[in-house]
C-alpha atoms as a PDB file:
ATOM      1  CA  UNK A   1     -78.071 231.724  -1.289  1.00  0.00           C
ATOM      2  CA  UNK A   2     -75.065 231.098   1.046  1.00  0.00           C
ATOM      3  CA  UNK A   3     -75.458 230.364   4.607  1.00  0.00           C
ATOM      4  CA  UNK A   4     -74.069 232.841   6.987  1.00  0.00           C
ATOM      5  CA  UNK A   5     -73.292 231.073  10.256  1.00  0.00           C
ATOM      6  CA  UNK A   6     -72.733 233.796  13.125  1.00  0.00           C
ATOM      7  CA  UNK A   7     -70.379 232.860  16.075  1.00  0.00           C
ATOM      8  CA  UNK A   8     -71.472 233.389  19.395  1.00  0.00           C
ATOM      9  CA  UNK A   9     -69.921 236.974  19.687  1.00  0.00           C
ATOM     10  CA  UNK A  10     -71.831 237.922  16.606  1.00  0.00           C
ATOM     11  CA  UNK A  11     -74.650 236.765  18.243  1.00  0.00           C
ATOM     12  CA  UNK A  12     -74.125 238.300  21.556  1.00  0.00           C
ATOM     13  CA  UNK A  13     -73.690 241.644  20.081  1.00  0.00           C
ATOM     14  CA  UNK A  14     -76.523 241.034  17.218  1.00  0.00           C
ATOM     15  CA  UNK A  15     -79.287 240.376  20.739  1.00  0.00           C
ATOM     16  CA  UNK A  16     -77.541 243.686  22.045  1.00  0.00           C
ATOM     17  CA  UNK A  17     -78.246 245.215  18.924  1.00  0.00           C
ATOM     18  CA  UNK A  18     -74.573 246.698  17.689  1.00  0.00           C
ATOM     19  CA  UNK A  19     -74.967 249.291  15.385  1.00  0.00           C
ATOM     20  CA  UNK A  20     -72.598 247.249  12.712  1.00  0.00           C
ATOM     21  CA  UNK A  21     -74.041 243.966  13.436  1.00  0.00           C
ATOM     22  CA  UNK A  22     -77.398 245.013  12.976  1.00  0.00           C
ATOM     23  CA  UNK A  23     -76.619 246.933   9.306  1.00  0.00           C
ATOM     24  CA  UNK A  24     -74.987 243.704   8.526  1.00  0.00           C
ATOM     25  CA  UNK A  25     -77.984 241.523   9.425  1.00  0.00           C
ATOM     26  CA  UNK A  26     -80.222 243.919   7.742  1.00  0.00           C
ATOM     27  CA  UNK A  27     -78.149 242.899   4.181  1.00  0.00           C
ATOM     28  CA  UNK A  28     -78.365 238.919   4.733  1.00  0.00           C
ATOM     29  CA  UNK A  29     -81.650 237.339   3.882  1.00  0.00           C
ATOM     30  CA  UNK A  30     -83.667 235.726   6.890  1.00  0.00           C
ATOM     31  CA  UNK A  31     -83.167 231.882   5.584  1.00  0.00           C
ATOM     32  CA  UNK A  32     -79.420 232.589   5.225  1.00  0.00           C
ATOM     33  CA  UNK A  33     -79.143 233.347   8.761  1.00  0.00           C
ATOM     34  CA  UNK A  34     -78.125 230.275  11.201  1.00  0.00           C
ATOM     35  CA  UNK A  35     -76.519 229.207  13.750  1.00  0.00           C
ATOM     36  CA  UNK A  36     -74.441 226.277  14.951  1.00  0.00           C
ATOM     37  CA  UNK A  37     -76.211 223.914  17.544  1.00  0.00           C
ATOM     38  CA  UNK A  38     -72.592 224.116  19.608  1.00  0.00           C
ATOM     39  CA  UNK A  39     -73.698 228.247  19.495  1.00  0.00           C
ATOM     40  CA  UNK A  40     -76.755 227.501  20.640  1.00  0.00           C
ATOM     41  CA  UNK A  41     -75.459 225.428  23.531  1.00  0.00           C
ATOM     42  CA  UNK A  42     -73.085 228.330  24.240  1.00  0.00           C
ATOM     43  CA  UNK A  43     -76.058 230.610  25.047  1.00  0.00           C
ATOM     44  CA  UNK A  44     -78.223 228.410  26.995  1.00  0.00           C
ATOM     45  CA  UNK A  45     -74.645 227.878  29.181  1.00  0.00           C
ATOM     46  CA  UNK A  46     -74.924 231.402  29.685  1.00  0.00           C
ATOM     47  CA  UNK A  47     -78.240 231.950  30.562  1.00  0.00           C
ATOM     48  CA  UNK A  48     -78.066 229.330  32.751  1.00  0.00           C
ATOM     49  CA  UNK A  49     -74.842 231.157  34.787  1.00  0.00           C
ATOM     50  CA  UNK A  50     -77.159 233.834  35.341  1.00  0.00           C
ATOM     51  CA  UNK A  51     -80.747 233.061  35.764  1.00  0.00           C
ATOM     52  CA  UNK A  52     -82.035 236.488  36.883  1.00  0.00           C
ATOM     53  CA  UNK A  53     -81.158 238.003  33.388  1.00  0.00           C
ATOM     54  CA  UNK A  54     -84.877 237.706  32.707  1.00  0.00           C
ATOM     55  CA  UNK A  55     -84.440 239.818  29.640  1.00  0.00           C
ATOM     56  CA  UNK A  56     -81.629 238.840  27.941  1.00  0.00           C
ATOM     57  CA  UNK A  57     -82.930 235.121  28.326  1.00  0.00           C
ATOM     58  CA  UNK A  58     -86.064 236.345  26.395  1.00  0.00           C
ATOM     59  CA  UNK A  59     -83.633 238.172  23.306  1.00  0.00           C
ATOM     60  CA  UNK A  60     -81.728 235.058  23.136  1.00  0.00           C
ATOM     61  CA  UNK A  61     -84.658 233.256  22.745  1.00  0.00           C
ATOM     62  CA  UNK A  62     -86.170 235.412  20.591  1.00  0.00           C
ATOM     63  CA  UNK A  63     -83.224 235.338  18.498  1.00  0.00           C
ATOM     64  CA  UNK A  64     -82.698 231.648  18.149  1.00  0.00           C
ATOM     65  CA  UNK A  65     -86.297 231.300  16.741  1.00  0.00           C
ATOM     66  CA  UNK A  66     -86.034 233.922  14.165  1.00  0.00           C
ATOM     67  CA  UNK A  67     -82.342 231.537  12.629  1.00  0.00           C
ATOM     68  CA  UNK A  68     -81.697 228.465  11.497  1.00  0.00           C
ATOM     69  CA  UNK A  69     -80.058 226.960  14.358  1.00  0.00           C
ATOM     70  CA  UNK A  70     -78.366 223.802  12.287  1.00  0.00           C
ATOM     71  CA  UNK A  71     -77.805 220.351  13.595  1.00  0.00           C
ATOM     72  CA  UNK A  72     -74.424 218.793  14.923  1.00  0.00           C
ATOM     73  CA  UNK A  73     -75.591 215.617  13.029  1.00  0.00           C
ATOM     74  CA  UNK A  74     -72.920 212.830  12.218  1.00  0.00           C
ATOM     75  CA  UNK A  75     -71.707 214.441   8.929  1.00  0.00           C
ATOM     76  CA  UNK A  76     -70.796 217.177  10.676  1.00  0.00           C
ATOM     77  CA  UNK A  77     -68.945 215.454  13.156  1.00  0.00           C
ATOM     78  CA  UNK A  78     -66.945 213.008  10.499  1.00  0.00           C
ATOM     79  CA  UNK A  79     -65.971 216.845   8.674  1.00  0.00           C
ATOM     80  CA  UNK A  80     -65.048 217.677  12.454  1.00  0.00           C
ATOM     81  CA  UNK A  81     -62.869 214.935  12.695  1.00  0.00           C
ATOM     82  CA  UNK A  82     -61.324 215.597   9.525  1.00  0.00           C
ATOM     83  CA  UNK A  83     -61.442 219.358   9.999  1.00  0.00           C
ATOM     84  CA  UNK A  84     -59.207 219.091  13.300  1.00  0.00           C
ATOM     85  CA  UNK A  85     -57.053 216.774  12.292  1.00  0.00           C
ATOM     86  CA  UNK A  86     -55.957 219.408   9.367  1.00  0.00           C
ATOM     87  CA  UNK A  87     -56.142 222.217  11.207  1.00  0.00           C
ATOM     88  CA  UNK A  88     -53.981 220.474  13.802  1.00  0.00           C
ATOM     89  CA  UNK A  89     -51.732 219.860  11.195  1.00  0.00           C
ATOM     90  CA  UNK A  90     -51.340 223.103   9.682  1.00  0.00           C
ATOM     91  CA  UNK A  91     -50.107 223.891  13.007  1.00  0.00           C
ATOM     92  CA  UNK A  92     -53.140 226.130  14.138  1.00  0.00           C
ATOM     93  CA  UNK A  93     -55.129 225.671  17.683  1.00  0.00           C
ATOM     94  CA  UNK A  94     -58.723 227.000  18.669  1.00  0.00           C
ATOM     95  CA  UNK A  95     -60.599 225.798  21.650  1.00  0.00           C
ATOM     96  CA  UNK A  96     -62.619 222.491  21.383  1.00  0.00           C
ATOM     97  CA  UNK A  97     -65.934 224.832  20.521  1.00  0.00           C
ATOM     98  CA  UNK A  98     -64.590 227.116  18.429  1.00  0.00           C
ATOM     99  CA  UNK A  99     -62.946 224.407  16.261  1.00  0.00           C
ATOM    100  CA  UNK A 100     -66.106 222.342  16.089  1.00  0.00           C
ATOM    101  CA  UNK A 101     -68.418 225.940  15.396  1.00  0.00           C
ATOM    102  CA  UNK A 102     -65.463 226.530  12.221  1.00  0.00           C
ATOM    103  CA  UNK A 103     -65.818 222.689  11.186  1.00  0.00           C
ATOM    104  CA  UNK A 104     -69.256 223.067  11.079  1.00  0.00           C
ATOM    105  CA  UNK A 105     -69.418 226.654   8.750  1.00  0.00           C
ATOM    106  CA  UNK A 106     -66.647 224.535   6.938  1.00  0.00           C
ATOM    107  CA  UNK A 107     -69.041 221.263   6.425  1.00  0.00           C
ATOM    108  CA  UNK A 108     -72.117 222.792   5.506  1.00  0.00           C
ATOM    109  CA  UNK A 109     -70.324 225.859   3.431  1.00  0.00           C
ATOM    110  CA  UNK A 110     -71.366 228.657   4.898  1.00  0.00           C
ATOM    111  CA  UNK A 111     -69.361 231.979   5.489  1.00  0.00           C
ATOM    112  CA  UNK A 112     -68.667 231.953   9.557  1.00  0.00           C
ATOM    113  CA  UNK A 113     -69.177 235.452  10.989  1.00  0.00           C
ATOM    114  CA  UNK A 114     -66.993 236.182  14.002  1.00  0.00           C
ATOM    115  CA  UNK A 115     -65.040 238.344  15.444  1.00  0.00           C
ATOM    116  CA  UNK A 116     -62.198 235.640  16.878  1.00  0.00           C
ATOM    117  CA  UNK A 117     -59.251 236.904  15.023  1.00  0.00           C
ATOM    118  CA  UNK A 118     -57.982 233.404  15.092  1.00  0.00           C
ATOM    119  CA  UNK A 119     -60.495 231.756  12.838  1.00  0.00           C
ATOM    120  CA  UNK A 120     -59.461 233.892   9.803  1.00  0.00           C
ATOM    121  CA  UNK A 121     -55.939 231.992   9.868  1.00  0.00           C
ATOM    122  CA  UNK A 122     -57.086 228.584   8.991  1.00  0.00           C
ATOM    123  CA  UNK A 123     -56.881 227.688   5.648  1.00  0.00           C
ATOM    124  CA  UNK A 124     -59.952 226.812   3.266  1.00  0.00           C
ATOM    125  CA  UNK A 125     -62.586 228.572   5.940  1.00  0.00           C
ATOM    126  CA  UNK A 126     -63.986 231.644   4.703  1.00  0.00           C
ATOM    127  CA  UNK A 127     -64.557 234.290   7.645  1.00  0.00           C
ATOM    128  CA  UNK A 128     -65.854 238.030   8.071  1.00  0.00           C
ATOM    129  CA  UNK A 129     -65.538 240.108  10.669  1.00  0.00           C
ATOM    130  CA  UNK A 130     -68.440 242.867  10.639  1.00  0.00           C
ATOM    131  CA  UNK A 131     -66.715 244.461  13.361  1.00  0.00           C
ATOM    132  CA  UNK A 132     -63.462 245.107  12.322  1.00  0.00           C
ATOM    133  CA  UNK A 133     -62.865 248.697  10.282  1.00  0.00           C
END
């Protein structure tokens, strides 16, 4: 079963519950679901810019027990490394996060799920966007 790693859009919209995320989500199996720790850090970031959002700190939460939320561990960083360093290359630029979030779908082979146009132009990383018509 192949891992489905959802970017923090995809999660942002899944805890809203978007009408296409959700009949998306309904298709992938529970233990394909994850996310990257570096999404996970994105949330907690911000629900910590806005503390009174009682009840979207409680979905979040909710959320991020229900996935895998994967590890950052040192493979993943060496494939980071390397990941950059070709992506650089190739000529193509994301954002410090978003490149390590890609290196890490990339690393552990899982199919990111995003909605960044961007990510679908680097070569070798397989990306969906349940969004897009």
């Amino acid at each position: 079963m192949r891992l489905h790693m959802l970017d923090t859009n995809i999660v942002s919209l899944a805890i809203r519950e978007d009408r296409a995320v959700m009949q998306h989500l309904e298709q992938v199996p529970m233990p394909a679901l994850c996310v990257s720790a570096v999404t996970c850090g994105e949330l907690v970031f911000g629900l910590k810019k806005n503390p009174e959002a009682k009840k979207l700190k409680a979905l979040t939460e909710g959320f991020l027990r229900r996935v895998q939320v994967l590890p950052f561990d040192e493979r993943v960083a060496h494939d980071y490394g390397a990941f950059r360093a070709a992506v650089m290359a190739a000529g193509y630029g994301l954002s410090a996060l978003d490149m390590q979030i890609a290196a890490h779908a990339y690393s552990v082979g899982a199919v990111l799920i995003s909605r960044d146009q961007a990510f679908g132009k680097i070569p070798g990383l397989d990306v969906q966007d349940w969004i897009a018509g």
